[in-house]
Protein backbone atom coordinates (compact mmCIF):
# COMPACT_ATOMS: atom_id res chain seq x y z
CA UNK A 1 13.73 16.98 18.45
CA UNK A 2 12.12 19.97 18.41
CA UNK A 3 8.25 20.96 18.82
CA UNK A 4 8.81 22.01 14.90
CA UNK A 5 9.88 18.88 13.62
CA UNK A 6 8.22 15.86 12.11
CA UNK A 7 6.72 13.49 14.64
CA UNK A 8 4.96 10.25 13.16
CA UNK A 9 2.17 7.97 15.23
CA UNK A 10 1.40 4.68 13.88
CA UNK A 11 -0.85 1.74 13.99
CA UNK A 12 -1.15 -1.40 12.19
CA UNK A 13 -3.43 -4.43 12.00
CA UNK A 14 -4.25 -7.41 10.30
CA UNK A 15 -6.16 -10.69 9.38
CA UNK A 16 -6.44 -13.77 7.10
CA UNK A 17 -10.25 -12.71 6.89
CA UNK A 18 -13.04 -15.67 7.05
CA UNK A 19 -12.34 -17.49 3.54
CA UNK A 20 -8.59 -17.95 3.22
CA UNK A 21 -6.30 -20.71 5.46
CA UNK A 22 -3.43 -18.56 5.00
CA UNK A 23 -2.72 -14.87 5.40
CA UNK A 24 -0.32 -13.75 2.71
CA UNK A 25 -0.32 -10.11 3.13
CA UNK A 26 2.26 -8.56 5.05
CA UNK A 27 3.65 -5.10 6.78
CA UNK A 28 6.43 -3.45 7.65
CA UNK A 29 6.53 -0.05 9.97
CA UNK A 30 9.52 1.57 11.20
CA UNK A 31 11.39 4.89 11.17
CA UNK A 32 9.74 6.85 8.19
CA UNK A 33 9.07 3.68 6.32
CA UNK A 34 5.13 2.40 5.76
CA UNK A 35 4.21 -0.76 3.41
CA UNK A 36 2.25 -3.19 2.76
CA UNK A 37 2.29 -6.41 0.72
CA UNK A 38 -0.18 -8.76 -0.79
CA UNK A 39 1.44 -11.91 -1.64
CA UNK A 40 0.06 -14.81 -4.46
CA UNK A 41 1.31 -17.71 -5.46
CA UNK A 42 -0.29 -20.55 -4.04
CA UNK A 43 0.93 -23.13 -1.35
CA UNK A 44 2.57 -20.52 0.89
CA UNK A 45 4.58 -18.71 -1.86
CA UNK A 46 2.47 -15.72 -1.16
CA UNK A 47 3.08 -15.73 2.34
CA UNK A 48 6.81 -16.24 1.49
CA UNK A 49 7.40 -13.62 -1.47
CA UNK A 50 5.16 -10.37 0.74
CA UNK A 51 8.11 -11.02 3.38
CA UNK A 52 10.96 -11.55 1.30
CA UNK A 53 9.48 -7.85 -0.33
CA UNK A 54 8.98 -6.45 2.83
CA UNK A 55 12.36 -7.69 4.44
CA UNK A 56 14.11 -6.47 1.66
CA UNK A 57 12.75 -2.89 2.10
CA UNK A 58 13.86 -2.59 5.80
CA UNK A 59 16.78 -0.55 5.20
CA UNK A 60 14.98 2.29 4.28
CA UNK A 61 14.12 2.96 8.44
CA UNK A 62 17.58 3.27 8.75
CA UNK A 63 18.39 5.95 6.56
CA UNK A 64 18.33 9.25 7.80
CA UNK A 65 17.29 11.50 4.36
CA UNK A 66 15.87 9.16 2.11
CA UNK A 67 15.90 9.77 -1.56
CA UNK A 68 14.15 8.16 -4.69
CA UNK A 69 17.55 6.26 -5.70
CA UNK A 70 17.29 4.20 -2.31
CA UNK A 71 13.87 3.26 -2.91
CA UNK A 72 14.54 2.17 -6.26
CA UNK A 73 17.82 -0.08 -5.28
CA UNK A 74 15.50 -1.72 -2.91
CA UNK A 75 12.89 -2.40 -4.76
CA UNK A 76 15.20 -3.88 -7.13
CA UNK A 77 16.16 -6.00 -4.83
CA UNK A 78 13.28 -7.04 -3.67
CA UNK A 79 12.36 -8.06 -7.19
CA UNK A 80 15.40 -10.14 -7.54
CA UNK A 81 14.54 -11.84 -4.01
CA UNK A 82 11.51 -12.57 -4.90
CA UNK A 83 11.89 -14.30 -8.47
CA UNK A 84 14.22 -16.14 -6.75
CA UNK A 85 11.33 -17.67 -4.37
CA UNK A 86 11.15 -21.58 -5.62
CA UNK A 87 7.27 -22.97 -5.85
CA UNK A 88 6.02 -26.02 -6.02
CA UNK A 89 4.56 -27.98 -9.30
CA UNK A 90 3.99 -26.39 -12.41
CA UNK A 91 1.91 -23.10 -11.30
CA UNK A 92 2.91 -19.69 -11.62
CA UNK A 93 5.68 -18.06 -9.58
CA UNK A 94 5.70 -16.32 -6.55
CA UNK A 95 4.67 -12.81 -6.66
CA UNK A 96 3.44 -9.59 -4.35
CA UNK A 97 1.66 -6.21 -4.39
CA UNK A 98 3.95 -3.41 -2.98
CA UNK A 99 2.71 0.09 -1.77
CA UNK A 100 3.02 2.45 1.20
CA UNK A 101 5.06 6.07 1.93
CA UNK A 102 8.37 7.08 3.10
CA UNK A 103 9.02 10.28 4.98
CA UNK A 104 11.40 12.00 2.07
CA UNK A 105 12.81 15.90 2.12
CA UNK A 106 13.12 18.24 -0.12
CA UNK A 107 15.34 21.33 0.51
CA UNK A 108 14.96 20.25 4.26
CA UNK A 109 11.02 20.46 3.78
CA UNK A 110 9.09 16.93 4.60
CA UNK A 111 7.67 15.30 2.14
CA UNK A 112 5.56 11.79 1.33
CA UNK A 113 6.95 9.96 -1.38
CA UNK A 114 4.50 6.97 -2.18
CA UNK A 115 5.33 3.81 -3.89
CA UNK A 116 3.17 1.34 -5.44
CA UNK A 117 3.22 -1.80 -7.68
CA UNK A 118 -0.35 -3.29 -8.12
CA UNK A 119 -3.22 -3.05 -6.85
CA UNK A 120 -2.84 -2.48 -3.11
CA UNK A 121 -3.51 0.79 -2.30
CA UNK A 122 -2.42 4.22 -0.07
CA UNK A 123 -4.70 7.00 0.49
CA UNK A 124 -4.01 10.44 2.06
CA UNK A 125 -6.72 11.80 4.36
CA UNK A 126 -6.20 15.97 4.54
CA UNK A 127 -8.90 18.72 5.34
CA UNK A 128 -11.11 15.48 6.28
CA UNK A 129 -10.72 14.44 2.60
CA UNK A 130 -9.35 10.96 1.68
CA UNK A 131 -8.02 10.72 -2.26
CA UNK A 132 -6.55 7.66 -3.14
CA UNK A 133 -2.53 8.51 -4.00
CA UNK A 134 -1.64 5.46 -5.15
CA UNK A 135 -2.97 4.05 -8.65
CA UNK A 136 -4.47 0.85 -9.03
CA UNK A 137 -2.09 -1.56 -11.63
CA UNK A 138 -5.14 -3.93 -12.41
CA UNK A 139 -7.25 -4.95 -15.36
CA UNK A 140 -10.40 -3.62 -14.05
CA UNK A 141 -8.72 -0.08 -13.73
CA UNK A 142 -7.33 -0.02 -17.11
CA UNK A 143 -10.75 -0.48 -18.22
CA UNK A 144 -12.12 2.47 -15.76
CA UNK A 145 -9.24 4.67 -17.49
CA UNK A 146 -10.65 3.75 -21.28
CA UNK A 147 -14.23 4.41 -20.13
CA UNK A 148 -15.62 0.78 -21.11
CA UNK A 149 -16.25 0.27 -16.67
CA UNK A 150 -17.47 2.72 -14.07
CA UNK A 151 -15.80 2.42 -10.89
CA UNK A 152 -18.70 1.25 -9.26
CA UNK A 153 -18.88 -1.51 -11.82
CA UNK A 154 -15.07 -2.57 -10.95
CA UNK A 155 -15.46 -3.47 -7.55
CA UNK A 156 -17.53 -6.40 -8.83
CA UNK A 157 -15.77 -7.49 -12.05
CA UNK A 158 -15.12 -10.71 -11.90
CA UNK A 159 -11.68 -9.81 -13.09
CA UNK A 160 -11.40 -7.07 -10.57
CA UNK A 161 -8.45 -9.28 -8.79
CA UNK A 162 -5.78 -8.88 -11.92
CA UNK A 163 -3.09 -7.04 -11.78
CA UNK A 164 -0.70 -6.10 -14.17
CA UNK A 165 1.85 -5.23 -11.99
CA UNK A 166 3.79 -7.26 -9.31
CA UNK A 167 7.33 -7.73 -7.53
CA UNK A 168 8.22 -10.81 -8.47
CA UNK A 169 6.73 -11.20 -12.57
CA UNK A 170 8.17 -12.15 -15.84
CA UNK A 171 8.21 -8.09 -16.42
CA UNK A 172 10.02 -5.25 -14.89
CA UNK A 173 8.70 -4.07 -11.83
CA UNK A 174 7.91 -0.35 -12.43
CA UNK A 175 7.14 1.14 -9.67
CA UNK A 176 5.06 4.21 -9.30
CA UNK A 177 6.15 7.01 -7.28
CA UNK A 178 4.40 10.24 -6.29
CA UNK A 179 5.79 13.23 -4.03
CA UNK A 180 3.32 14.95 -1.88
CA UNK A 181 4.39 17.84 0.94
CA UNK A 182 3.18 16.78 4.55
CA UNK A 183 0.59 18.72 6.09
CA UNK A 184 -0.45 19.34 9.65
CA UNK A 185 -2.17 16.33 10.63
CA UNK A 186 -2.10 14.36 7.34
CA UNK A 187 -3.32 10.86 8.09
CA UNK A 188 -1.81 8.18 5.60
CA UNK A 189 -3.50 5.00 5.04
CA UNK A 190 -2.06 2.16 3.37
CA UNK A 191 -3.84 -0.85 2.98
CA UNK A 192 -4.11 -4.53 0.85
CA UNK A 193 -7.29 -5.28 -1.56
CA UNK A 194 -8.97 -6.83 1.23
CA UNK A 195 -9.92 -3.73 3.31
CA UNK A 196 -10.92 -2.10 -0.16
CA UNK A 197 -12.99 -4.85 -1.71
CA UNK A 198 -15.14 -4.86 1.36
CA UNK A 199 -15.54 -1.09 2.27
CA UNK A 200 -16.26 1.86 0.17
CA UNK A 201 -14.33 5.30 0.40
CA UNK A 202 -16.82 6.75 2.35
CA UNK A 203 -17.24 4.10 5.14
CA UNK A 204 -12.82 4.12 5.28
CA UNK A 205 -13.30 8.18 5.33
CA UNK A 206 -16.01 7.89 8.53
CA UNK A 207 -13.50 5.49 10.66
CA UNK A 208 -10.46 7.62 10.29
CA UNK A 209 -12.40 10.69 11.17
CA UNK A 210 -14.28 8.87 14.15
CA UNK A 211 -11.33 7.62 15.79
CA UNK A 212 -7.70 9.95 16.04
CA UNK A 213 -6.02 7.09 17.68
CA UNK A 214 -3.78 5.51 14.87
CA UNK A 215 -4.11 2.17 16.61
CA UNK A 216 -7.39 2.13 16.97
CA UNK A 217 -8.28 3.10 13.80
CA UNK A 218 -6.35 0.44 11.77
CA UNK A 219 -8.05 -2.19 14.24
CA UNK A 220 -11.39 -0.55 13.19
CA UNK A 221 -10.96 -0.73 9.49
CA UNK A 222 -10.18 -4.23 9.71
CA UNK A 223 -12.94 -5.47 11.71
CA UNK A 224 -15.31 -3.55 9.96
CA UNK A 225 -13.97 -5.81 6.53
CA UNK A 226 -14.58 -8.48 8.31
CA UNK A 227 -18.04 -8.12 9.29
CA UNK A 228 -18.98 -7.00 5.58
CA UNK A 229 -17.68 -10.37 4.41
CA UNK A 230 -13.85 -10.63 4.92
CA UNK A 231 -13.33 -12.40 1.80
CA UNK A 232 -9.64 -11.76 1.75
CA UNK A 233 -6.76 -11.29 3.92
CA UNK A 234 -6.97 -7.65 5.51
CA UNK A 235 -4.04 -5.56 6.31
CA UNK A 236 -4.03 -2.09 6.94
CA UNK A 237 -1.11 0.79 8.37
CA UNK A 238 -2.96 4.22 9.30
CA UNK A 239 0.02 6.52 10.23
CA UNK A 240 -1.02 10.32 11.77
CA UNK A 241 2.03 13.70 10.86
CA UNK A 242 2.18 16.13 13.41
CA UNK A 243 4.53 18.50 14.28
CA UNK A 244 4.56 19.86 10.81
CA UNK A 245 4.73 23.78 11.72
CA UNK A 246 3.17 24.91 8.31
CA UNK A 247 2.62 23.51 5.08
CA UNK A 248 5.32 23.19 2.80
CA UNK A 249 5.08 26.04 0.31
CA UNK A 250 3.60 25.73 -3.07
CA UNK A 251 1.65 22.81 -4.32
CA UNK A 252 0.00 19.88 -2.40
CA UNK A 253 0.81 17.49 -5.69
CA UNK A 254 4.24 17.02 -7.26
CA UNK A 255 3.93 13.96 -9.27
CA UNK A 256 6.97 11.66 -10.23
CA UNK A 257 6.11 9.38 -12.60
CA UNK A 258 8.09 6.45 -14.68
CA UNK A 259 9.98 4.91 -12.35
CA UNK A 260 -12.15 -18.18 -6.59
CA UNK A 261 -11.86 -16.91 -2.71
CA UNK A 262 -10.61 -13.41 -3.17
CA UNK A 263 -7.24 -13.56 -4.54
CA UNK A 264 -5.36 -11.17 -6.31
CA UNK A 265 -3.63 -12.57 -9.26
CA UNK A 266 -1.44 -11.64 -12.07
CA UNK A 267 -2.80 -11.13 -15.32
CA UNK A 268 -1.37 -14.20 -17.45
């Protein structure tokens, strides 16, 4: 490998936070491959259908020049493996949150190609700014987007933990995806509900810019949750690009569109 090329440093962490018995969020890291999964269900389902997402995904760190079509095979078959999950009694199926980045190219050029279903989210820290990529498949957020709630007022709705997206639902999974050229020393964050509905932007922003170790820095985040209440599980990736020689030329954004304790749920 050359001092040019692409060189990723990772670290991950995670807890069941203070209030839940299980932790049904999930993560998978390898290769050029970064998600993470919140699982529901009940009774170990959501334990069950975040690895059954995440397992099926796994590929992808095997493939040398990933493109969109692999994602969406995968993801497709993570939706079937996941509907297939059995629960028990009469509740509502197995289901997960999906989201994180995979290292993509373009004409040879790096790029980030994020993918999310729900409300789990990945943010992109450049310049020292952090803007959330990933958008937010929830009630509260549809609500933000018609004007009726302020985004200060979602992150206490009580309704702020439906989503209307999910591997695993009655409905087709449709994914978003976004493309985004890697920078020199982009820092990608991707995280479950449970780092987010405990920490604002701001306080995220101060720990990745305090502390360049990737490790160290995902073991922060978390910890920091849990101290502000660690109401839900917590699971967080924070994954540093270097080697990038230059920015790839043209524009930072190329969208690509269409394709009780704290629980996140699906919205019935």
């Amino acid at each position: 490998m050359n001092e040019d090329s692409l060189t990723l440093a990772w670290g991950a962490a995670s807890d069941r936070g203070l209030r839940r018995q299980l932790n049904e969020d999930g993560y998978f890291a390898g290769g050029g491959a970064f998600f993470v999964a919140d699982g529901m269900g009940g009774h170990a389902a959501g334990e069950v259908a975040s690895a059954t997402a995440l397992d099926a995904l796994r590929p992808l760190a095997e493939i040398e020049r990933v493109e969109p079509h692999h994602v969406e095979a995968l993801l497709e078959a993570a939706q079937e493996r996941v509907r297939a999950i059995e629960t028990s009694g009469g509740g509502r199926g197995a289901g997960t949150t999906l989201t994180g980045a995979v290292v993509a190219y373009i004409d040879d050029a790096p790029y980030w190609l994020f993918v999310n279903v729900g409300d789990s989210r990945t943010y992109l820290l450049s310049s020292g700014v952090l803007d959330q990529v990933s958008v937010d498949h929830s009630e509260v957020q549809e609500m933000v987007d018609a004007g009726t709630l302020t985004a200060e007022e979602a992150r206490n709705h009580p309704r702020r933990h439906v989503i209307t997206r999910a591997l695993g639902g009655r409905d087709e999974a449709k994914a978003d995806f976004r493309y985004i050229p890697i920078g020199a020393h982009d820092r990608i964050l991707v995280c479950s509900d449970g780092l987010t509905g405990e920490l604002t932007d701001e306080e995220i922003t101060q720990i990745l810019l305090d502390l360049p170790d990737p490790q160290m820095a995902a073991g922060r985040l978390v910890e920091a949750a849990i101290a502000a209440g660690g109401r839900d599980n917590i699971t967080v990736i924070v994954v540093d690009a270097t080697g990038v020689a230059h920015e790839t030329a043209g524009s930072r954004t190329l969208p690509r569109g269409g394709f009780a304790d704290e629980d996140t749920i699906p919205r019935d």
